[in-house]
Protein backbone atom coordinates (compact mmCIF):
# COMPACT_ATOMS: atom_id res chain seq x y z
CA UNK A 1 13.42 -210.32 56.14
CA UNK A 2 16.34 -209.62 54.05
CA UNK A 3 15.83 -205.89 54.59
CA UNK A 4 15.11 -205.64 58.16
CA UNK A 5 18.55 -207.92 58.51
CA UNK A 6 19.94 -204.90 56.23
CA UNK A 7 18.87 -202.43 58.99
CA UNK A 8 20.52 -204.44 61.72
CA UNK A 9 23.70 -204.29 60.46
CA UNK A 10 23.63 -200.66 59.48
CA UNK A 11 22.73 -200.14 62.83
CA UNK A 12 25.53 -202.07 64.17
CA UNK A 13 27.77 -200.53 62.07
CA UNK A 14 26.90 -196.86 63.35
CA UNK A 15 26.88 -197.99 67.05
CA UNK A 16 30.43 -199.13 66.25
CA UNK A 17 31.69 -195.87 64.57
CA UNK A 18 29.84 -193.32 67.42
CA UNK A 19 31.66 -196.14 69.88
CA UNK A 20 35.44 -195.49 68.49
CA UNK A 21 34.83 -191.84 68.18
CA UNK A 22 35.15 -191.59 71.76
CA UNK A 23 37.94 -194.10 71.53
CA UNK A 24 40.72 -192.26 69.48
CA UNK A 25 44.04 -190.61 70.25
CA UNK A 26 44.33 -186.86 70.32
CA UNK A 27 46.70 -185.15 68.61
CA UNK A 28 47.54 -182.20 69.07
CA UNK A 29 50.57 -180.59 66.35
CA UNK A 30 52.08 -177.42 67.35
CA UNK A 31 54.25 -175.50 64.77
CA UNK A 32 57.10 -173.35 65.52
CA UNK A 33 59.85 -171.72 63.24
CA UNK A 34 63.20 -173.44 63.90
CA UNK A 35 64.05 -171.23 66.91
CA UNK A 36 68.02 -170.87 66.99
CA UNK A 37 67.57 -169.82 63.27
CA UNK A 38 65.36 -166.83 63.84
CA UNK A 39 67.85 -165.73 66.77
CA UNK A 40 69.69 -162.50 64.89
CA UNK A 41 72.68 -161.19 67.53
CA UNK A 42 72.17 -157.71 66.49
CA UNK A 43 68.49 -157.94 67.45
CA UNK A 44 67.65 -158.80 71.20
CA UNK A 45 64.20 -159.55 70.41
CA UNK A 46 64.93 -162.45 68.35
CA UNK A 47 66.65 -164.30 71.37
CA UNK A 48 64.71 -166.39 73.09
CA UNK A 49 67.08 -166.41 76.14
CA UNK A 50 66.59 -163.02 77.71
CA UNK A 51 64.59 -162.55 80.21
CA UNK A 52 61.75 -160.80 78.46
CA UNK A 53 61.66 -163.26 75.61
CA UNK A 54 61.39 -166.25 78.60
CA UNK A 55 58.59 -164.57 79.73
CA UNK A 56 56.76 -164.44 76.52
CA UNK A 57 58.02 -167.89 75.46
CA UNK A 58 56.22 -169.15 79.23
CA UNK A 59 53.08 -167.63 78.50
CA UNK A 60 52.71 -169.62 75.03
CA UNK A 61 53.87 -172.57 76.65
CA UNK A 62 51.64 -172.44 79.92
CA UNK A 63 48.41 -172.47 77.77
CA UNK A 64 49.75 -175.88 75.50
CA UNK A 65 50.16 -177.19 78.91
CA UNK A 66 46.42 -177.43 79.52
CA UNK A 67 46.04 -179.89 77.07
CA UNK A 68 48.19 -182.26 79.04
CA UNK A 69 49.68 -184.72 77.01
CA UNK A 70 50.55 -188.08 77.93
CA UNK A 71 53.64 -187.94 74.98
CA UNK A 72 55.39 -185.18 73.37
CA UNK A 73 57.21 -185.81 70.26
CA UNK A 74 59.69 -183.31 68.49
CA UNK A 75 61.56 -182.91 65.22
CA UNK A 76 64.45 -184.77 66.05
CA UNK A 77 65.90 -188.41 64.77
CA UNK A 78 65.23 -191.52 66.60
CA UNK A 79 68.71 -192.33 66.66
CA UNK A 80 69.20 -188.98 68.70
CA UNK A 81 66.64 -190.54 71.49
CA UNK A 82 69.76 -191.64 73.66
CA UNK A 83 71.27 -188.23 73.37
CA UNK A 84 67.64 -186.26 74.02
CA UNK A 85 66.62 -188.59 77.12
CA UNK A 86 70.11 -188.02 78.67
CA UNK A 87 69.45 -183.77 78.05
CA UNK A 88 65.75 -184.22 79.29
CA UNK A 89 66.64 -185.77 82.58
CA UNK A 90 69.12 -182.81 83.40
CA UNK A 91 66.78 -180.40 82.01
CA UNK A 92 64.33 -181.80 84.65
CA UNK A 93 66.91 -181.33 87.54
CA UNK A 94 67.26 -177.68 86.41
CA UNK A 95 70.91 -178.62 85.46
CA UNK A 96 70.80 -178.45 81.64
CA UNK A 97 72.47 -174.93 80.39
CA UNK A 98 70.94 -173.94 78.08
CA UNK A 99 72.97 -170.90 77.27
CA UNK A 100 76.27 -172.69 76.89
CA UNK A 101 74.00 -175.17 74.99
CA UNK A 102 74.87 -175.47 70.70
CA UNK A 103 71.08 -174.62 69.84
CA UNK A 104 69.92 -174.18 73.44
CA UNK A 105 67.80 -172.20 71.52
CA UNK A 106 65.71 -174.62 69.84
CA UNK A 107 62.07 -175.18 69.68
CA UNK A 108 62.42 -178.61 71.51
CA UNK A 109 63.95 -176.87 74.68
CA UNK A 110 62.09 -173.87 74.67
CA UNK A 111 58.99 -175.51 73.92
CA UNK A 112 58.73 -179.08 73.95
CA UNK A 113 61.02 -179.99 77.30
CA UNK A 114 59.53 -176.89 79.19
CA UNK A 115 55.80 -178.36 78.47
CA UNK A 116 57.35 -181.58 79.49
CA UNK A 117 58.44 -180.98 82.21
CA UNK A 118 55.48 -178.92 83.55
CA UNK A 119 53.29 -181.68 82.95
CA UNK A 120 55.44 -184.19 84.55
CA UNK A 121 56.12 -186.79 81.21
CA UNK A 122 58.95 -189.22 82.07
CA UNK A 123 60.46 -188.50 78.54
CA UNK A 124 60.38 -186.43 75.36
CA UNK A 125 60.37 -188.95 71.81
CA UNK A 126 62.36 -188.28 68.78
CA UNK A 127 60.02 -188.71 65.53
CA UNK A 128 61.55 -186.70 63.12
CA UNK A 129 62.62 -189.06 59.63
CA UNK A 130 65.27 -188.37 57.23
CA UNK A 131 64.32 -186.70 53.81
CA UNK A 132 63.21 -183.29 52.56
CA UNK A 133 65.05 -180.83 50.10
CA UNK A 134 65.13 -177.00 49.68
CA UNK A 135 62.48 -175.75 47.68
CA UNK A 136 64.90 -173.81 46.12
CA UNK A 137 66.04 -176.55 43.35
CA UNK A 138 62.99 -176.37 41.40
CA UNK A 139 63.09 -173.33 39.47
CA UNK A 140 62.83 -174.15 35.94
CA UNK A 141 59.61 -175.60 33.73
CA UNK A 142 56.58 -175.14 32.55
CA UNK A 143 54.31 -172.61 34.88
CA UNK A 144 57.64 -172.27 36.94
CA UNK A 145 56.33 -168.19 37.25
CA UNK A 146 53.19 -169.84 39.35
CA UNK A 147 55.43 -171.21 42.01
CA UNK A 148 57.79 -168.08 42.04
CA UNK A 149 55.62 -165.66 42.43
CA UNK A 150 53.88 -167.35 45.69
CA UNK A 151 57.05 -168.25 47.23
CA UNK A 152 57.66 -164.49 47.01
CA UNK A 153 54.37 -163.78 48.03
CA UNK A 154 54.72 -166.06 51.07
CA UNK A 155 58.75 -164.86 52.02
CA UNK A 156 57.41 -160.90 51.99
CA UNK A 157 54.80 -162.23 54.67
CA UNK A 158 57.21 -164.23 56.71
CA UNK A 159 59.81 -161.10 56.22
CA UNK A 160 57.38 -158.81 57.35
CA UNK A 161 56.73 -160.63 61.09
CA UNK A 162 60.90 -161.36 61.07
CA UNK A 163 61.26 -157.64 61.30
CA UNK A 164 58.13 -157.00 63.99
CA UNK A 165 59.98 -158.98 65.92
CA UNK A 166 63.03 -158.06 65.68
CA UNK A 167 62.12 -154.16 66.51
CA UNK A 168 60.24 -155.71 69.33
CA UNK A 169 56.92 -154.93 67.59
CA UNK A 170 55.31 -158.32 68.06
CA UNK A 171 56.51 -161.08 71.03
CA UNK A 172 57.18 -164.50 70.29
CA UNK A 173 53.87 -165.22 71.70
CA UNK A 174 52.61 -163.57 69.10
CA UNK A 175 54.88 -164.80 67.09
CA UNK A 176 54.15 -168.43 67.63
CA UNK A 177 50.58 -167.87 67.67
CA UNK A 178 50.69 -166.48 64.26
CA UNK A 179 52.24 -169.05 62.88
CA UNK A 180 49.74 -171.77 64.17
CA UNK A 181 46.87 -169.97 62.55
CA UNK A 182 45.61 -172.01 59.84
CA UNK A 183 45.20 -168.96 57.00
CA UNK A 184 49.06 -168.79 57.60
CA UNK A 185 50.97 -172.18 57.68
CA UNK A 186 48.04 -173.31 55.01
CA UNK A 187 49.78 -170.93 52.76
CA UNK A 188 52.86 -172.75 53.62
CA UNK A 189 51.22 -176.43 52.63
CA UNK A 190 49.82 -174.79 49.16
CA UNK A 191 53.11 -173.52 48.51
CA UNK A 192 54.90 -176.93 49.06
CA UNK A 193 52.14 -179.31 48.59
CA UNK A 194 49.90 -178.07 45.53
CA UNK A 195 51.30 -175.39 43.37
CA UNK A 196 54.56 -177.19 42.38
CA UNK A 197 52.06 -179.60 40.71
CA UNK A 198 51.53 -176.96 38.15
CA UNK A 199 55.45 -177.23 37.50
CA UNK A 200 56.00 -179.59 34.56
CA UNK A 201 58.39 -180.21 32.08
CA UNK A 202 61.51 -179.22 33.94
CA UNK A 203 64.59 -180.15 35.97
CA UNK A 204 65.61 -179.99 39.31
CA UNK A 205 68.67 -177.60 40.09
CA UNK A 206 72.13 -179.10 41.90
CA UNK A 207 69.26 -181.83 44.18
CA UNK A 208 70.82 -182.59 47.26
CA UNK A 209 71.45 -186.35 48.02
CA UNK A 210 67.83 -186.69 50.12
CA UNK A 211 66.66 -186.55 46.29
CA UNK A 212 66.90 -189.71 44.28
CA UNK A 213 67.58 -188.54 40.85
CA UNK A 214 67.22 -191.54 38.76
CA UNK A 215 63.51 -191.95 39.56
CA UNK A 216 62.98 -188.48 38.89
CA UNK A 217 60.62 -187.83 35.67
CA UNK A 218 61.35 -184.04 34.11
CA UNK A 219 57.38 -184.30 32.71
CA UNK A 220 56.18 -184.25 36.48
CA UNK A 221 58.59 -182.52 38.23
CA UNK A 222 56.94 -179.94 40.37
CA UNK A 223 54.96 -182.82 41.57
CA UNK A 224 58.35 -185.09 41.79
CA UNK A 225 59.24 -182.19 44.14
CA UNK A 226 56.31 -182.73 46.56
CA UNK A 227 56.57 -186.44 46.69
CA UNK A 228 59.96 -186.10 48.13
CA UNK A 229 58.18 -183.44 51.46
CA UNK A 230 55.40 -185.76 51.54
CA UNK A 231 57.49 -189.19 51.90
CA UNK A 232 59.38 -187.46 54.61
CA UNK A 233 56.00 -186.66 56.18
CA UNK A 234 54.78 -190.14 56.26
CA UNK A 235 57.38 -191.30 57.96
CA UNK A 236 57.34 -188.90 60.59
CA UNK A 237 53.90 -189.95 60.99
CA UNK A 238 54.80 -193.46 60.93
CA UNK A 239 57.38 -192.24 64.09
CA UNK A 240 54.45 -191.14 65.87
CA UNK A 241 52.20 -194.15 65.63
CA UNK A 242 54.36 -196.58 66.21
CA UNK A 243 55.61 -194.88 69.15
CA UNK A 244 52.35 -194.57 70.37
CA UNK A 245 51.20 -198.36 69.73
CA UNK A 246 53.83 -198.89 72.39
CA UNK A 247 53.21 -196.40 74.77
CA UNK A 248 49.16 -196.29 74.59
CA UNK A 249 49.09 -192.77 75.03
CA UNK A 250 46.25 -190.98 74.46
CA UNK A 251 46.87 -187.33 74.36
CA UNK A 252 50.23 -186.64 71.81
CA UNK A 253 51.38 -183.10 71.11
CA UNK A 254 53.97 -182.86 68.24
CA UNK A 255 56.04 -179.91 68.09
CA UNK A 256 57.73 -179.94 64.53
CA UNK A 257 58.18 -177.47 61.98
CA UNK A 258 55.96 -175.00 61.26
CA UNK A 259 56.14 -176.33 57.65
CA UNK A 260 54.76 -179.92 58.22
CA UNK A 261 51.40 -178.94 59.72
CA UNK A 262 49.09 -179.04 56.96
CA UNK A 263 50.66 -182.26 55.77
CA UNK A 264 50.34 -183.99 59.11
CA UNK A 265 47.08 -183.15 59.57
CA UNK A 266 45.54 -184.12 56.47
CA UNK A 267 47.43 -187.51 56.87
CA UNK A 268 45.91 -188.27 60.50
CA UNK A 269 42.49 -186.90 59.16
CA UNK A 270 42.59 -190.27 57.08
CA UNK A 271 43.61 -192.32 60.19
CA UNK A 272 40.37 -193.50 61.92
CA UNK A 273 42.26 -194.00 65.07
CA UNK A 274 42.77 -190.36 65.39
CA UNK A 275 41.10 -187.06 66.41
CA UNK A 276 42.83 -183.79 65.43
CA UNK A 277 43.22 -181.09 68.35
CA UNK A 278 43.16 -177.59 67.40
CA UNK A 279 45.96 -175.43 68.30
CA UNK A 280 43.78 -172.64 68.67
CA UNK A 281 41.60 -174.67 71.10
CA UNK A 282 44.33 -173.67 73.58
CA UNK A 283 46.31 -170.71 72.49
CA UNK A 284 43.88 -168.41 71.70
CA UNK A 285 42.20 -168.95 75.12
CA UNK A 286 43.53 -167.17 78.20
């Protein structure tokens, strides 16, 4: 009796996880290099704002757009939501100029507000979180060679598609299609996420103020060094579910930093109320 009362709730308990399968929120986390950084003056095909580069930056965009999210969040403070809702509404009227705009270049017009806007979302929601540090200020310790030789490995990559596109070799189609594959910004997570763990016995160099050194211990510091990305990270994700407890949408597209993918994703693969969407679902299908 005991056993066959076993069996019923096992079976309840499997009807109830295939039920909330079908229950979850999408999310959908699009990467992109911070745009109005990667523009170069004496190279045209760094601009996103010409004419050709619009083109190519319509075509990525029009394919995201068949996923058709119900929220779009981007890499930007919640205390800038104000400021971003009063720019989305002229963007929407075609009166936003993005030209005479300081980083009218940015991912989160380019990208972000265009798929908006196409898709017809009322606004655009600020999720980004205070925090992070240049990878730069841990360079000393034990196995320090580890971590310097892959971020070399990793910059000669990166360098490499910088100057396709800047001799117009790739587009930024390409461009941002490369960098949402996952062999390429997983290289990115390793470099910030795992190898600094090798790191030990060392000291960060001139920390910035996002770093709290008195809680830093020298024995662990490569991995003192991802703790600081990764608390950032949660609370970016924390942006995003909160905002979506009080919006109930159902399909969310982040477009953040190319950087924060792997992170993101691995922290809503632990979230039961959440399915993962595959970038490449959409942009590797015409």
């Amino acid at each position: 009796m005991k056993l066959k009362s076993l069996f019923i709730v096992i079976g309840i308990g499997f009807f109830s996880y295939g039920f909330s399968q079908s229950d979850k929120t999408q999310i959908l986390i699009v990467g992109s290099d911070h745009l109005a950084q990667v523009y170069n003056e004496k190279y045209p095909g760094t601009d996103v704002l010409t004419d050709k580069n619009q083109k190519y930056i319509k075509e990525f965009t029009a394919l995201i757009e068949k996923y058709s999210p119900d929220m779009i969040g981007i890499e930007e403070l919640p205390e800038k939501q104000q400021e971003i809702d009063s720019l989305y509404t002229l963007y929407k009227r075609g009166e936003l100029d993005l030209k005479g705009l300081q980083y009218g270049r940015s991912e989160k017009y380019q990208i972000a507000f265009r798929i908006g806007k196409n898709v017809g979302l009322e606004a655009i929601t600020c999720v980004n979180a205070e925090g992070g540090t240049s990878q730069s200020i841990l360079d000393n310790g034990k196995n320090i060679e580890l971590y310097k030789n892959e971020t070399q490995e990793l910059r000669k990559m990166v360098g490499e598609k910088y100057s396709a596109l800047q001799q117009g070799a790739i587009s930024f189609k390409e461009f941002l299609t490369f960098l949402n594959q996952p062999q390429n910004y997983n290289l990115i997570y390793h470099l910030r996420y795992i190898t600094p763990a090798r790191v030990v016995d060392g000291t960060f160099d001139n920390p910035d103020e996002m770093v709290d050194t008195a809680f830093i211990n020298p024995k662990y510091i490569g991995a003192e060094l991802i703790a600081v990305f990764k608390n950032r990270d949660y609370k970016i994700y924390s942006n995003i579910v909160t905002n979506q407890l009080v919006k109930k949408s159902n399909r969310i597209l982040i477009v953040i930093g190319v950087a924060h993918i792997g992170s993101l994703k691995n922290i809503f693969r632990d979230d039961p109320d959440y399915e993962i969407i595959e970038a490449n679902e959409y942009i590797l299908k015409e």
